[in-house]
N, C-alpha and C. Protein backbone atom coordinates (compact mmCIF):
# COMPACT_ATOMS: atom_id res chain seq x y z
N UNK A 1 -45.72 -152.90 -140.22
CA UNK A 1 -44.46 -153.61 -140.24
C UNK A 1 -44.41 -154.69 -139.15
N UNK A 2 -45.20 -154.38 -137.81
CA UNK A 2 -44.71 -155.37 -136.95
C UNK A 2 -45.71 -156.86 -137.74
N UNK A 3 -47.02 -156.62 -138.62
CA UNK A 3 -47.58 -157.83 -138.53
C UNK A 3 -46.82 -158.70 -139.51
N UNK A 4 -45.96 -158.41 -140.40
CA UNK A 4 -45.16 -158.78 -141.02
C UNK A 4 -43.61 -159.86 -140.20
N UNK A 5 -43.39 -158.91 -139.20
CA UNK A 5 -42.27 -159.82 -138.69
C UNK A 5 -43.04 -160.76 -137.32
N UNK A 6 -44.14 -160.09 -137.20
CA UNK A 6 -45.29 -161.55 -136.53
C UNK A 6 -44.99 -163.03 -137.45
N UNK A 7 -45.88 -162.28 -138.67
CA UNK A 7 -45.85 -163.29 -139.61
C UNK A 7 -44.74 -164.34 -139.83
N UNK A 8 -43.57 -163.48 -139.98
CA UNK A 8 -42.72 -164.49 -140.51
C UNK A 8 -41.78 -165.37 -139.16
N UNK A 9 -42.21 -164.54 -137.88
CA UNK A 9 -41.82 -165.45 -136.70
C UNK A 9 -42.76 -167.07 -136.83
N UNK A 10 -44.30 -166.43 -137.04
CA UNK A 10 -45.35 -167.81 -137.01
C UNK A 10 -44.39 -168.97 -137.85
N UNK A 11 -44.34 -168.61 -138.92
CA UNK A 11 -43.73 -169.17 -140.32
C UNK A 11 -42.80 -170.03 -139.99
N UNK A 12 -41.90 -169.50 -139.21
CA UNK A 12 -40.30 -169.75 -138.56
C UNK A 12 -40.45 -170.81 -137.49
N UNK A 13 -41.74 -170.46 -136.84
CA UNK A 13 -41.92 -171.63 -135.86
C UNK A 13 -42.53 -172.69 -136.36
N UNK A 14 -43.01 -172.34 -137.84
CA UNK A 14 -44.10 -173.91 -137.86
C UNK A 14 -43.17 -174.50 -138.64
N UNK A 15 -42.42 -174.05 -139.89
CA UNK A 15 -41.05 -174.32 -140.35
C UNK A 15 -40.31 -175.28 -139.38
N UNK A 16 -39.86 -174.80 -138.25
CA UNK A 16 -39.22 -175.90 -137.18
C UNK A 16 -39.52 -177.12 -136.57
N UNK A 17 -40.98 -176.92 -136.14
CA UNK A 17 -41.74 -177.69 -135.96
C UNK A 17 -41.99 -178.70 -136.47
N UNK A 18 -42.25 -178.34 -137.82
CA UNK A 18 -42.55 -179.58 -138.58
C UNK A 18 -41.36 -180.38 -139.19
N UNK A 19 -40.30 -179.43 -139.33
CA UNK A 19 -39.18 -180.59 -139.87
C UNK A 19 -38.69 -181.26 -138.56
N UNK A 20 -38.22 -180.57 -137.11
CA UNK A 20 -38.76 -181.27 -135.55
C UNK A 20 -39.36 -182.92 -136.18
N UNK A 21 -40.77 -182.63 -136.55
CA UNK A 21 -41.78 -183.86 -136.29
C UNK A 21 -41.30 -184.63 -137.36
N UNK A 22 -41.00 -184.16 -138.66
CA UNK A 22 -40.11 -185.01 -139.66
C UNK A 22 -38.78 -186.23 -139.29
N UNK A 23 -37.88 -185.48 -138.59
CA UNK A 23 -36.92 -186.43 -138.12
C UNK A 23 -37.63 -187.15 -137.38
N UNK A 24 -38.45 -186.96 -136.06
CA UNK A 24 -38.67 -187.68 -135.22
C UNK A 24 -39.16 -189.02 -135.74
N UNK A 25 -40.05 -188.89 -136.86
CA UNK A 25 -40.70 -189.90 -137.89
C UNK A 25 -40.04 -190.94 -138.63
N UNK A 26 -39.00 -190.05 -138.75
CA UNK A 26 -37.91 -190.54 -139.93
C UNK A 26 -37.05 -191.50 -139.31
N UNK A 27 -36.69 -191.31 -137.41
CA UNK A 27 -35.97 -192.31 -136.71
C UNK A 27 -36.58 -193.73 -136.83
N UNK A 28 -38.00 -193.84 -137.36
CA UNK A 28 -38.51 -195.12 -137.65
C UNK A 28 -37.57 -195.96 -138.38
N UNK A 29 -37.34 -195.21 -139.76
CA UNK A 29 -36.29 -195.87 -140.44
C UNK A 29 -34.65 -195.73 -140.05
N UNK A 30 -34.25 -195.19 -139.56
CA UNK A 30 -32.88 -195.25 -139.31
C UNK A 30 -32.39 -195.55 -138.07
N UNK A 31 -33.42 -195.92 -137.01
CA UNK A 31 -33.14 -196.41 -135.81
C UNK A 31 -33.86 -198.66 -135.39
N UNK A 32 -32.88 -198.96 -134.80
CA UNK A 32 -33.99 -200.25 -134.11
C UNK A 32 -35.44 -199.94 -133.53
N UNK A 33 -36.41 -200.92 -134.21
CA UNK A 33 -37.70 -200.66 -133.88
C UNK A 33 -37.96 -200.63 -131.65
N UNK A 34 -38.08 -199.73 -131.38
CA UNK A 34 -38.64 -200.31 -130.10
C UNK A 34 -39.23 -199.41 -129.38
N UNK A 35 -39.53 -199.15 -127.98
CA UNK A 35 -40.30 -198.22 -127.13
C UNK A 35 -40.13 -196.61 -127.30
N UNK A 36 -38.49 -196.46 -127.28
CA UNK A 36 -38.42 -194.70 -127.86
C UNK A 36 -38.47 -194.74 -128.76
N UNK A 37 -38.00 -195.40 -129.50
CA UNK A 37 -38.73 -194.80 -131.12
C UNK A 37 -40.15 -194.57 -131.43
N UNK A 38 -40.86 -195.72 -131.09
CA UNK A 38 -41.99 -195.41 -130.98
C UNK A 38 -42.85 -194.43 -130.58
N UNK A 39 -42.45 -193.72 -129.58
CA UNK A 39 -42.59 -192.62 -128.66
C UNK A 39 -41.74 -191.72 -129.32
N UNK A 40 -41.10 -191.39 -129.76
CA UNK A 40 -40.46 -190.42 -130.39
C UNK A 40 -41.21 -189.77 -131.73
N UNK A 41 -41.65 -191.29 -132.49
CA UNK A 41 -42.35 -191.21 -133.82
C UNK A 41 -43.82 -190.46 -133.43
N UNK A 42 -44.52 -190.87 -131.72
CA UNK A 42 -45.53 -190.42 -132.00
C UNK A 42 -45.72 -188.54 -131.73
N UNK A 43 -44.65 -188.88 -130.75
CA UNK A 43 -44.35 -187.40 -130.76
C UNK A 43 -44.44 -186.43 -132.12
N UNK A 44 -43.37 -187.14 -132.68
CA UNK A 44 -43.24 -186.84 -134.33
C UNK A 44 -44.54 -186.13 -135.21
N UNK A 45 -45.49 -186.81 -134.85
CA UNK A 45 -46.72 -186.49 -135.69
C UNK A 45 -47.75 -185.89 -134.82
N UNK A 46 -47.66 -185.78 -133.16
CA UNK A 46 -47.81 -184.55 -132.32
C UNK A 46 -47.35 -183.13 -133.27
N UNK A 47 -45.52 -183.26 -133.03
CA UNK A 47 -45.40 -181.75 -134.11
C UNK A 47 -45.83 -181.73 -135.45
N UNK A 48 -46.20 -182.43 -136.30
CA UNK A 48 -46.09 -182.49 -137.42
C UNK A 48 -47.59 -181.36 -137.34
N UNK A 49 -48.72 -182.18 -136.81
CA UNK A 49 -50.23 -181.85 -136.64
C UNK A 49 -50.24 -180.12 -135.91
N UNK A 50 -49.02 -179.99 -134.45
CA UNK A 50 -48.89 -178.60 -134.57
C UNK A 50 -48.26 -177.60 -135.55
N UNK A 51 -47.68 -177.99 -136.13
CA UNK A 51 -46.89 -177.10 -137.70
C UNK A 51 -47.71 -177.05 -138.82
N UNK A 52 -48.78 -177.99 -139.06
CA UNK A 52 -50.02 -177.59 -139.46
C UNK A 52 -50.82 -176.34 -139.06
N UNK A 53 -50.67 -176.62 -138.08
CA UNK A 53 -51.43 -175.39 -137.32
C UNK A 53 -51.04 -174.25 -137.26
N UNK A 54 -50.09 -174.05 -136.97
CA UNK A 54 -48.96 -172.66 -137.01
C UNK A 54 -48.88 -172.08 -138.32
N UNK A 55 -49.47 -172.91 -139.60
CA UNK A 55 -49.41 -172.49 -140.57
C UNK A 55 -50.11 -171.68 -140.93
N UNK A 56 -51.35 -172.41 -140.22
CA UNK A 56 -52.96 -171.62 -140.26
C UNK A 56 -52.67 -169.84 -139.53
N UNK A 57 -53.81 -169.66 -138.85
CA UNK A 57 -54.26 -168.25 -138.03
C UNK A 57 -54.39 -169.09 -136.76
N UNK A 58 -54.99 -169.90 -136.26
CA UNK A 58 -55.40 -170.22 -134.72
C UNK A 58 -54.34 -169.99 -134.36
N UNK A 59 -54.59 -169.33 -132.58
CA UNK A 59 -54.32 -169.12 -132.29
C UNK A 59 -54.04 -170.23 -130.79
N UNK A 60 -55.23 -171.00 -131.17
CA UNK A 60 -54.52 -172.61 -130.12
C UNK A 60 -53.24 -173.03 -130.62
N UNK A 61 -53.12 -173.09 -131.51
CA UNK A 61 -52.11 -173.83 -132.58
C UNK A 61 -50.82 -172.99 -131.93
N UNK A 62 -50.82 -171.77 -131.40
CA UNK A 62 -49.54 -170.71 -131.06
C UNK A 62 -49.51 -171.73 -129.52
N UNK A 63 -50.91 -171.90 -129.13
CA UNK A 63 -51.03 -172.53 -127.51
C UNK A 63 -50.16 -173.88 -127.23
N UNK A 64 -50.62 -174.03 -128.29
CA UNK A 64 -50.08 -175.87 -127.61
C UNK A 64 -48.91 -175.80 -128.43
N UNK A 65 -47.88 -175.13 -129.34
CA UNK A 65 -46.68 -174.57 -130.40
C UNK A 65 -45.85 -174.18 -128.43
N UNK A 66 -46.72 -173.90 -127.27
CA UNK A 66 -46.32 -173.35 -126.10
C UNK A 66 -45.72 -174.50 -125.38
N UNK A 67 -46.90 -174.92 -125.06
CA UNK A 67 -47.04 -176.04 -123.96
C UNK A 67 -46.52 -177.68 -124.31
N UNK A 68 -46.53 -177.80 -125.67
CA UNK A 68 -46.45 -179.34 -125.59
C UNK A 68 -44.62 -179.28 -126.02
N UNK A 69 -44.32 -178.64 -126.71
CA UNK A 69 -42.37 -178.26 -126.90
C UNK A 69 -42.03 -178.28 -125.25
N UNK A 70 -42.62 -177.20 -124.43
CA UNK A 70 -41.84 -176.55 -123.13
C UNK A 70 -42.01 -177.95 -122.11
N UNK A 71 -42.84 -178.66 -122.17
CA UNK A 71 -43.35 -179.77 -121.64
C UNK A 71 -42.19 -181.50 -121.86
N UNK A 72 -41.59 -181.57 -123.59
CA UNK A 72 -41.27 -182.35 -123.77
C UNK A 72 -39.70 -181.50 -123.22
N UNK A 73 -39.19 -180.20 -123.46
CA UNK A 73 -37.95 -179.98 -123.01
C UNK A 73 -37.61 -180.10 -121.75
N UNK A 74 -39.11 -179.54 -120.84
CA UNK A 74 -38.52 -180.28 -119.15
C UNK A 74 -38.52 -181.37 -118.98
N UNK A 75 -39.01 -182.33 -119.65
CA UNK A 75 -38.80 -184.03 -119.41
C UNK A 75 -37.62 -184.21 -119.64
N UNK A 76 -37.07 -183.66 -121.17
CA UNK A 76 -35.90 -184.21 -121.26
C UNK A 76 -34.61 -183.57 -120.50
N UNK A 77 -35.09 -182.46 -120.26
CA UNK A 77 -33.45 -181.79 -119.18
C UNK A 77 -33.46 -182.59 -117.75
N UNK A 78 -35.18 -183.01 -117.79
CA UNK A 78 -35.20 -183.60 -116.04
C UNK A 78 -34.53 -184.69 -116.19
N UNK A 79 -34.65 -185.35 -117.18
CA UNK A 79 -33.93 -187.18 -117.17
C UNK A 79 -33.08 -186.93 -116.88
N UNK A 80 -31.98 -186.32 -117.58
CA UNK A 80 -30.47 -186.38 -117.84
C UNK A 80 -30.22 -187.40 -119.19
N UNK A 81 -30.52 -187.22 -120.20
CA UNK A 81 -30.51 -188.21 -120.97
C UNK A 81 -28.87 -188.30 -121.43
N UNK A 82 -28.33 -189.19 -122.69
CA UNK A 82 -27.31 -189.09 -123.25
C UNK A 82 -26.96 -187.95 -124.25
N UNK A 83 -26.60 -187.05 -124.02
CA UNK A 83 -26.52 -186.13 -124.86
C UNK A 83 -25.88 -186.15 -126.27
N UNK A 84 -26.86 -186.30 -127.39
CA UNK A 84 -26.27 -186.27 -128.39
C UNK A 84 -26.10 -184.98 -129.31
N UNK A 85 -25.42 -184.58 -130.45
CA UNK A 85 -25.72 -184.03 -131.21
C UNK A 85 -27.30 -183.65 -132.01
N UNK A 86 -27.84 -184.54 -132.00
CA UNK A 86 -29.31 -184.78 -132.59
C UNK A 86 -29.87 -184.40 -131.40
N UNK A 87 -29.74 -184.58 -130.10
CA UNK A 87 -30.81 -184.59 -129.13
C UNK A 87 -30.27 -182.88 -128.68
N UNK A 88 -28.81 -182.21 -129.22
CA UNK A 88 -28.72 -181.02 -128.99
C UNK A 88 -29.63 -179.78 -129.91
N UNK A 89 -29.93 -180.66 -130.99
CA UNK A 89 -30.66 -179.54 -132.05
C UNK A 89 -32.03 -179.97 -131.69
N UNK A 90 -32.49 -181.02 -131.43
CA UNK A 90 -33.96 -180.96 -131.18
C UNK A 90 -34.25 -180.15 -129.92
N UNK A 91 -33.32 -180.09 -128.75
CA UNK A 91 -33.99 -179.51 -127.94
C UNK A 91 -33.62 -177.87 -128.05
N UNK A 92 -32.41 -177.47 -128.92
CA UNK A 92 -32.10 -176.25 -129.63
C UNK A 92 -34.04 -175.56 -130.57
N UNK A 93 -34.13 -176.37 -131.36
CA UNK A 93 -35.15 -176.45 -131.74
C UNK A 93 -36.79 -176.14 -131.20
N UNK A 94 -36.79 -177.10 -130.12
CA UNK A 94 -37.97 -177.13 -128.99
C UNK A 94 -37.97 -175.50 -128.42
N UNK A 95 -36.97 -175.19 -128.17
CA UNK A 95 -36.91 -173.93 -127.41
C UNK A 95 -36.87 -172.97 -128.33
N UNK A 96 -36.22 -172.65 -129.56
CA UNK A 96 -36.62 -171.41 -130.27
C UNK A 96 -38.23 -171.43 -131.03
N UNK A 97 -38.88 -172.34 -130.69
CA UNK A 97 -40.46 -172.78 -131.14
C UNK A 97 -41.35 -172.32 -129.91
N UNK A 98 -40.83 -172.39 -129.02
CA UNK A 98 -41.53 -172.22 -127.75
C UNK A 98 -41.20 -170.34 -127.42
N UNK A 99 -39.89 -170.28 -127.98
CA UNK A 99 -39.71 -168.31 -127.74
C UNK A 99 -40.66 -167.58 -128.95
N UNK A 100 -40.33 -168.40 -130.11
CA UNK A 100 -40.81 -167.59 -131.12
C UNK A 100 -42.44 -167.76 -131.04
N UNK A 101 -43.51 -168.93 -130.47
CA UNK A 101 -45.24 -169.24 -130.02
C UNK A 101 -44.97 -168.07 -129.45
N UNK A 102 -44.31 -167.34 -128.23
CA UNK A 102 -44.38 -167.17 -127.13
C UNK A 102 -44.47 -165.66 -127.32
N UNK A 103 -43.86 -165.26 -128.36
CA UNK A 103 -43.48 -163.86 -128.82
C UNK A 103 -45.04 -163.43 -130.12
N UNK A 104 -45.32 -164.21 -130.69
CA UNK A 104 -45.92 -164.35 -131.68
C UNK A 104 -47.66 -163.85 -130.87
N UNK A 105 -48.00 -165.12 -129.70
CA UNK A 105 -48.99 -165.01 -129.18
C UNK A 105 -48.73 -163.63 -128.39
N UNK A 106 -47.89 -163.41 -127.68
CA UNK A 106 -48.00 -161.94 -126.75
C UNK A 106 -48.55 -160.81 -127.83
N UNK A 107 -47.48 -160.62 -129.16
CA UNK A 107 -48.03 -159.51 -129.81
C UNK A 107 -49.56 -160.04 -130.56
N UNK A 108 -50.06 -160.89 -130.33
CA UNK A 108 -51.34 -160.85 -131.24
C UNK A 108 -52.68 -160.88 -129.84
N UNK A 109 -52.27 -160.65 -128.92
CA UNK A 109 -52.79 -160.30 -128.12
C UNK A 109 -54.28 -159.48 -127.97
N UNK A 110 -54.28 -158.39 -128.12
CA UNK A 110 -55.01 -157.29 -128.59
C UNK A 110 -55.62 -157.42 -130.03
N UNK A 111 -55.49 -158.28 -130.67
CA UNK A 111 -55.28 -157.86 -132.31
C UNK A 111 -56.83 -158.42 -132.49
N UNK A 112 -57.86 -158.08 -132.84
CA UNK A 112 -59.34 -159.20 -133.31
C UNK A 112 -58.95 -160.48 -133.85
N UNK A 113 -59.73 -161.63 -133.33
CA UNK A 113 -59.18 -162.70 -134.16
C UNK A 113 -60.53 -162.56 -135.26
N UNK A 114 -60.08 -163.86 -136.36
CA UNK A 114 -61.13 -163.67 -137.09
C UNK A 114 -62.06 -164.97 -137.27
């Protein structure tokens, strides 16, 4: 039973992730072309390429599902940016991706990879 609610945590995080990297992509079109967008978009396809991964078994894919979310959320709490609605669910987002890698990798711990 537990590899089952493993499973569907992985699922849950790459699920986020990738729709995460979807909007970020998508601000191409619904925002003025310029430096954050750009940077946002590439970000975008940063998560997109980890939600690929999360889909898979690797277990890097749980690694950097760790480090590159927890990484972009301390940048953005360090700025102080404008707080929007959108910038409340992405970083809502960032962080239940980074609990659920975080939970996912601890229990697969022990487990043989293959």
């Amino acid at each position: 039973m537990l590899t089952r609610s493993i499973y569907w945590q992985r699922q849950l995080a790459a699920l986020l992730i990738t729709a995460s990297g979807l909007w970020q992509i998508a601000t191409l079109w619904l925002s003025p072309l310029g430096d954050q967008v750009l940077l946002s978009a590439l970000l975008g396809a940063v998560y997109l390429l980890i939600g690929l991964g999360l889909f898979g078994q690797s277990r890097f894919s749980l690694f950097t599902a760790i480090v590159i979310p927890a990484t972009v959320l301390w940048l953005v709490l360090s700025s102080d940016p404008q707080w929007t609605t959108v910038r409340y669910l992405r970083t809502a987002a960032d962080a239940l991706v980074v609990l659920l890698s975080t939970r996912v990798l601890w229990a697969l711990r022990n487990q043989p990879s293959f």
